[in-house]
C-alpha atoms as a PDB file:
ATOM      1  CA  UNK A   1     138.729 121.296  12.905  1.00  0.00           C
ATOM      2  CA  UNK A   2     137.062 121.479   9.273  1.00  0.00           C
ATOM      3  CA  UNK A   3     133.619 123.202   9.417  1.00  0.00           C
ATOM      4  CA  UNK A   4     131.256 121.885   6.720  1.00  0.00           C
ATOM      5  CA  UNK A   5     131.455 125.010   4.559  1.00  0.00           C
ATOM      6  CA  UNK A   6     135.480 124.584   4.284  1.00  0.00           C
ATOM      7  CA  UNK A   7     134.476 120.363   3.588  1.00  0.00           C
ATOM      8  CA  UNK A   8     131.731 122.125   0.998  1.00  0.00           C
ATOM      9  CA  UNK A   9     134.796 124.061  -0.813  1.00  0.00           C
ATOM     10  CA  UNK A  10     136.655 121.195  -0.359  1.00  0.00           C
ATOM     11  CA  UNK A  11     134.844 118.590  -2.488  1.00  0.00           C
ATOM     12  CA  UNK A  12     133.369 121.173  -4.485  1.00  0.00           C
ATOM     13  CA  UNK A  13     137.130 121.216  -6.028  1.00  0.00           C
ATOM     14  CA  UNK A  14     137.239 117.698  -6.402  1.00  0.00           C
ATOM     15  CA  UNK A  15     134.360 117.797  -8.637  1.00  0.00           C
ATOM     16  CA  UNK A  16     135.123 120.907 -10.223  1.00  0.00           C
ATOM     17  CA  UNK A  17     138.894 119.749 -10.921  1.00  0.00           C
ATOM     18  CA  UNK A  18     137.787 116.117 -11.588  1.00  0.00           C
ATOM     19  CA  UNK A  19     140.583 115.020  -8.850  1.00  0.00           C
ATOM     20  CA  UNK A  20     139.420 111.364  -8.043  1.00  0.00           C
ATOM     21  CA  UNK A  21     141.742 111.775  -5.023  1.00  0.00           C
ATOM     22  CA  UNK A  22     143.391 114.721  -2.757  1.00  0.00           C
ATOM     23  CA  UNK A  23     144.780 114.722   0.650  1.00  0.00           C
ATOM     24  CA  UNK A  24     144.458 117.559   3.034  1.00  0.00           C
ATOM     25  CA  UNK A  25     146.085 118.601   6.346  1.00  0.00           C
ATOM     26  CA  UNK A  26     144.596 121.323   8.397  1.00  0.00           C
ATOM     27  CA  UNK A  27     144.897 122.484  12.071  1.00  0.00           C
ATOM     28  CA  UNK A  28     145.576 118.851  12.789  1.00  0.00           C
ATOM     29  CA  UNK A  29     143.696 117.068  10.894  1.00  0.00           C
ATOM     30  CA  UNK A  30     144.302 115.123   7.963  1.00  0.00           C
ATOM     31  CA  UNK A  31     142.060 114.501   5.706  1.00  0.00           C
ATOM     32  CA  UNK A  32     141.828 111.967   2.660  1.00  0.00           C
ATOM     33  CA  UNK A  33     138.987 112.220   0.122  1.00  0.00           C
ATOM     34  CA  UNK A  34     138.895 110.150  -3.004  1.00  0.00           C
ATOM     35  CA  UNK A  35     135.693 108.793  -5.165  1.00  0.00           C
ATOM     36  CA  UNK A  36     135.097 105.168  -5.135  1.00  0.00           C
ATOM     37  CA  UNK A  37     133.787 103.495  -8.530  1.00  0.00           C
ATOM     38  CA  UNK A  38     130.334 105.331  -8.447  1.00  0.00           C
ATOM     39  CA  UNK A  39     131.264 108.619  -8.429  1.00  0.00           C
ATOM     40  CA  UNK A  40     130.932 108.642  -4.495  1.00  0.00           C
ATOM     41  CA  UNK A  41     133.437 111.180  -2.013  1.00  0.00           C
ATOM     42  CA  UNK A  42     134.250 108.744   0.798  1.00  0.00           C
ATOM     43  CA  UNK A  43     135.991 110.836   3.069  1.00  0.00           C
ATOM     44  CA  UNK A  44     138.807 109.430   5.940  1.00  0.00           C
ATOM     45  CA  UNK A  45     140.135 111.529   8.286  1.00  0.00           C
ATOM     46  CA  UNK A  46     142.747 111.128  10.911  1.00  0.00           C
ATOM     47  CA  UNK A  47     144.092 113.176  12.973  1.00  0.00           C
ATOM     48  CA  UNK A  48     147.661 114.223  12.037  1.00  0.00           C
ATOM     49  CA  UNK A  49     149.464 113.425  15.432  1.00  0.00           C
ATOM     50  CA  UNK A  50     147.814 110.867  17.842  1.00  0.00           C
ATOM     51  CA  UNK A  51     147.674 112.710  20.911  1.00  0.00           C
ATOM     52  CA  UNK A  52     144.392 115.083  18.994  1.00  0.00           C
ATOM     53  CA  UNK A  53     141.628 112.904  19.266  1.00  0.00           C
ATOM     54  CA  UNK A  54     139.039 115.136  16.920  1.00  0.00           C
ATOM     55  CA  UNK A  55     135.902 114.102  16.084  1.00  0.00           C
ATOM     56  CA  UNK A  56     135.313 113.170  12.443  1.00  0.00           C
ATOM     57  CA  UNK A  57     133.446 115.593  10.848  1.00  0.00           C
ATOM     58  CA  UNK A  58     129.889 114.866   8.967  1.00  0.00           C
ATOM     59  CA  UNK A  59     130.040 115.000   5.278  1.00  0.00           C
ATOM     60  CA  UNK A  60     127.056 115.698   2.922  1.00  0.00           C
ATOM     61  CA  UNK A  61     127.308 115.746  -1.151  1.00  0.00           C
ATOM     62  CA  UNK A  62     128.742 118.864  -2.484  1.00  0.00           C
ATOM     63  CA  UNK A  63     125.501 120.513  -4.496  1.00  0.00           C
ATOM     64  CA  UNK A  64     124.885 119.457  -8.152  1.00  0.00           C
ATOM     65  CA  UNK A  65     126.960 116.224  -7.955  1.00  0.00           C
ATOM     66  CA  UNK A  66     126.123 113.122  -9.893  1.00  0.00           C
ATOM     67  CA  UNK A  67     125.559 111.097  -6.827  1.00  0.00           C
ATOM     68  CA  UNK A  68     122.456 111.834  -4.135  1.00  0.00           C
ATOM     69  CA  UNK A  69     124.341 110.322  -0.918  1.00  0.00           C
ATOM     70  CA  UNK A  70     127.826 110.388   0.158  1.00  0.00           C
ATOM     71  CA  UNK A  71     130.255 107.697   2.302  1.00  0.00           C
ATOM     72  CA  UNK A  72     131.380 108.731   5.275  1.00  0.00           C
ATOM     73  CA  UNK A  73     134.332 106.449   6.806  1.00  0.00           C
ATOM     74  CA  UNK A  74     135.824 107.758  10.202  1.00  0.00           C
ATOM     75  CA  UNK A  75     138.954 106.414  10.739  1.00  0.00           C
ATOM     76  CA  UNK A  76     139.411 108.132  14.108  1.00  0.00           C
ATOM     77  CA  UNK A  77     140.541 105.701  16.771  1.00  0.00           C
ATOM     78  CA  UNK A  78     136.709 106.081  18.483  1.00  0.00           C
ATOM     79  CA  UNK A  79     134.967 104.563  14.860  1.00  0.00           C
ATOM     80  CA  UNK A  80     135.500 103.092  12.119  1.00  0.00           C
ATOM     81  CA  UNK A  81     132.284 102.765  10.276  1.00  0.00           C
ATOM     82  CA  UNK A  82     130.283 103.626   7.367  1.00  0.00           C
ATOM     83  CA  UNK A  83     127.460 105.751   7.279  1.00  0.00           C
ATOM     84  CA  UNK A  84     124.985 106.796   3.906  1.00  0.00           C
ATOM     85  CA  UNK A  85     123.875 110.299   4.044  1.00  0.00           C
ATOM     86  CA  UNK A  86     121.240 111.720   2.106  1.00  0.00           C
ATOM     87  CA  UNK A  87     121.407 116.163   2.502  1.00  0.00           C
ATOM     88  CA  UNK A  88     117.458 117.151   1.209  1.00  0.00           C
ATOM     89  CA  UNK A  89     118.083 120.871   0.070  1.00  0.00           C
ATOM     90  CA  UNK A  90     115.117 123.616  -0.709  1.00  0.00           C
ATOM     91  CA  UNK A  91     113.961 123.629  -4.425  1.00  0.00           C
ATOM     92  CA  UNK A  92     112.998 127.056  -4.010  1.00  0.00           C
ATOM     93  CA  UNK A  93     113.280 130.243  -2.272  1.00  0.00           C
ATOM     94  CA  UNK A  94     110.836 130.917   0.559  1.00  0.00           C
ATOM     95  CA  UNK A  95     109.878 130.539   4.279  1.00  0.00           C
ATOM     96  CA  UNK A  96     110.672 127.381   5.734  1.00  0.00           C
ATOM     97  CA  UNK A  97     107.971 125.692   7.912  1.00  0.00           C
ATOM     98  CA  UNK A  98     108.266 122.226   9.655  1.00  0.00           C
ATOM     99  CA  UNK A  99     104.606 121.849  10.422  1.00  0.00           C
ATOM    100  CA  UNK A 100     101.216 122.591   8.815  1.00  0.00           C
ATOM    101  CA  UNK A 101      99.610 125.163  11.425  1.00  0.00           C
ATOM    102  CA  UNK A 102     101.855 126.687  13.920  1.00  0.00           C
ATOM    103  CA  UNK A 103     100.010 124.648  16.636  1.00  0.00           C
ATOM    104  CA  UNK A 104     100.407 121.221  14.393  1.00  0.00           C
ATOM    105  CA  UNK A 105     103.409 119.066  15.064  1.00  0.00           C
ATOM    106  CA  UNK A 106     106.087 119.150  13.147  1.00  0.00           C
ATOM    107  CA  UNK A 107     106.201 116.666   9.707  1.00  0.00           C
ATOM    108  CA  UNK A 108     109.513 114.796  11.282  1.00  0.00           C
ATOM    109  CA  UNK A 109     111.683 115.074  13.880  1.00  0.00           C
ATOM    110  CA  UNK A 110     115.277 114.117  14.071  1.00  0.00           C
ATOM    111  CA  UNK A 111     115.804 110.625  14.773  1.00  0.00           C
ATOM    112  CA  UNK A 112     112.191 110.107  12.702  1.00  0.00           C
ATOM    113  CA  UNK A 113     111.805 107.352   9.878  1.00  0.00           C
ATOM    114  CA  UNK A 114     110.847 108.567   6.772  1.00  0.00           C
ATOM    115  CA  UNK A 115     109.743 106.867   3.327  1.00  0.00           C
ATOM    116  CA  UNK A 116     110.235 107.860   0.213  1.00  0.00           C
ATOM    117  CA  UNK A 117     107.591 110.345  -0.752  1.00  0.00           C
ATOM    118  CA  UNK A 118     106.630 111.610   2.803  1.00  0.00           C
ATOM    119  CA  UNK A 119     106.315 115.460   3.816  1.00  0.00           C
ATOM    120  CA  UNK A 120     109.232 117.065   5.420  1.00  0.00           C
ATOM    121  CA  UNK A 121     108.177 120.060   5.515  1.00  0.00           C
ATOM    122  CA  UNK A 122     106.216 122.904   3.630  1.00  0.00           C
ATOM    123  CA  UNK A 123     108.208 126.066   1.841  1.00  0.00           C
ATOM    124  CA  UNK A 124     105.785 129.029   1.268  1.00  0.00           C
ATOM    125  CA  UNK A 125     106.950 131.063  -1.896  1.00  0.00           C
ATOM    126  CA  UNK A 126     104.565 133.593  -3.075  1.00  0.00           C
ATOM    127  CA  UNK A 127     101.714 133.046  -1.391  1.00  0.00           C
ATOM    128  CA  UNK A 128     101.932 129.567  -2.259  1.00  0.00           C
ATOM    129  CA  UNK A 129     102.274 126.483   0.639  1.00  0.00           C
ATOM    130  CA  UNK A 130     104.955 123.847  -1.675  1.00  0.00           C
ATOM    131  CA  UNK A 131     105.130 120.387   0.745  1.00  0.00           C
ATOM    132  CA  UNK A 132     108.366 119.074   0.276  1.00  0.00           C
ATOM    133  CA  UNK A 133     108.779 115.069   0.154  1.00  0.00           C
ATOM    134  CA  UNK A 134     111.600 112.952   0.960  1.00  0.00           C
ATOM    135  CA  UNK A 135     113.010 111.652  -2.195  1.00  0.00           C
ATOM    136  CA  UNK A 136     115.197 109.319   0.395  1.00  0.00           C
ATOM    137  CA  UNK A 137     114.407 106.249   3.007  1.00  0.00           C
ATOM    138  CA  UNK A 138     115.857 106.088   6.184  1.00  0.00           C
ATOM    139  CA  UNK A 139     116.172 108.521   9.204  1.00  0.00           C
ATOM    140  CA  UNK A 140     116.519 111.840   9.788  1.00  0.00           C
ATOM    141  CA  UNK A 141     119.699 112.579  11.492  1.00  0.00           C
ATOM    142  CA  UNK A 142     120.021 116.811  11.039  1.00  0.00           C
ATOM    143  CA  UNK A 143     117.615 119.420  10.591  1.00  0.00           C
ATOM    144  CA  UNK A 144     119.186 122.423   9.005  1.00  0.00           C
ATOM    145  CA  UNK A 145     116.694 125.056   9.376  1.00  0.00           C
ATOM    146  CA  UNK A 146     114.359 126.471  11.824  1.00  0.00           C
ATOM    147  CA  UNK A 147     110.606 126.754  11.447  1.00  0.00           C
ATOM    148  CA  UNK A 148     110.010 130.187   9.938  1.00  0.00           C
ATOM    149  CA  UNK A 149     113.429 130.935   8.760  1.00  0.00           C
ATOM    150  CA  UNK A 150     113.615 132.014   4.851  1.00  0.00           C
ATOM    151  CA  UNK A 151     115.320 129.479   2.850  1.00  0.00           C
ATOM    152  CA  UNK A 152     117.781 129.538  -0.612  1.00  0.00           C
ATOM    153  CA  UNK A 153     117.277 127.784  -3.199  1.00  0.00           C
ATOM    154  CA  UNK A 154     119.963 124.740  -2.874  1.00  0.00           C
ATOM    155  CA  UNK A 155     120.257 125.528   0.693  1.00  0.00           C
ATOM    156  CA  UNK A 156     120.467 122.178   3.116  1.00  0.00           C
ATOM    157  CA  UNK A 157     117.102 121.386   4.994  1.00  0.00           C
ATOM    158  CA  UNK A 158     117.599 118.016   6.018  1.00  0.00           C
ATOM    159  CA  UNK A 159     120.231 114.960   6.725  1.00  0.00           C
ATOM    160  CA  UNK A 160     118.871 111.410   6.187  1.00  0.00           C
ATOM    161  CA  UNK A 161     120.770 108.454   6.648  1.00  0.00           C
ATOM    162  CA  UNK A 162     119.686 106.682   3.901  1.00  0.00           C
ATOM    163  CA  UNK A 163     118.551 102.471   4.780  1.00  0.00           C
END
């Protein structure tokens, strides 16, 4: 099975190579990746003999792409449907924090709707309490970090799936 940092290194060369299409097969899997008209990985995989039923994996935009979401088609013989995700990744470096007090509850939870413009969570860098809004609608699907945890800048907080 692909982890997400080989699918990362994976799509990362599509961009970098400006491949609009590449085919990979890998402990059983095959996977297809090409860019549909906007710029957009949409991602298929199948497993290479029938008898390994693998789950598809989750996809998320490679970091600095043109596009903010990504298409993710499973065409695994469970699902075959489309799904818009939306990765939110730190701005800064810092501690992460999913709440404003330690006895508050958290900003969101997964499964949560959020709007455009609502707190996810708070970074502190320097001192300094940075709220981070959702620049995405829809529902939060993957939380990347725990509370307290230092972050990277560019590192993956959340997953939305974008409505």
């Amino acid at each position: 099975m692909i982890d997400l940092d080989h699918l990362k290194q994976i799509l990362d060369l599509l961009r970098d190579h400006e491949l609009s299409e590449l085919e990979i097969e890998h402990d059983g899997l095959r996977l297809k990746i090409r860019k549909d008209a906007a710029g957009a990985a949409v991602v298929h995989s199948v497993p290479a003999t029938p008898a390994l039923a693998m789950p598809p994996p989750v996809m998320h935009p490679a970091p600095g792409g043109p596009t903010p979401s990504a298409s993710v088609s499973a065409a695994g013989p469970e699902s075959n449907e489309e799904v818009e995700l939306a990765v939110v990744k730190s701005p800064i470096v810092g501690t992460f924090y999913r709440s404003s007090e330690p006895e508050a509850p958290p900003f969101v939870e997964i499964g949560a709707t959020v709007k455009k413009g609502q707190v996810l969570c708070i970074i502190e860098a320097m001192k300094l309490m940075n709220e981070i809004d959702s620049e995405y609608e829809g529902q939060v699907v993957n939380i990347y970090v725990e509370n307290g945890q230092p972050v990277q800048y560019g590192e993956r907080l959340f997953a939305i799936r974008t409505s």
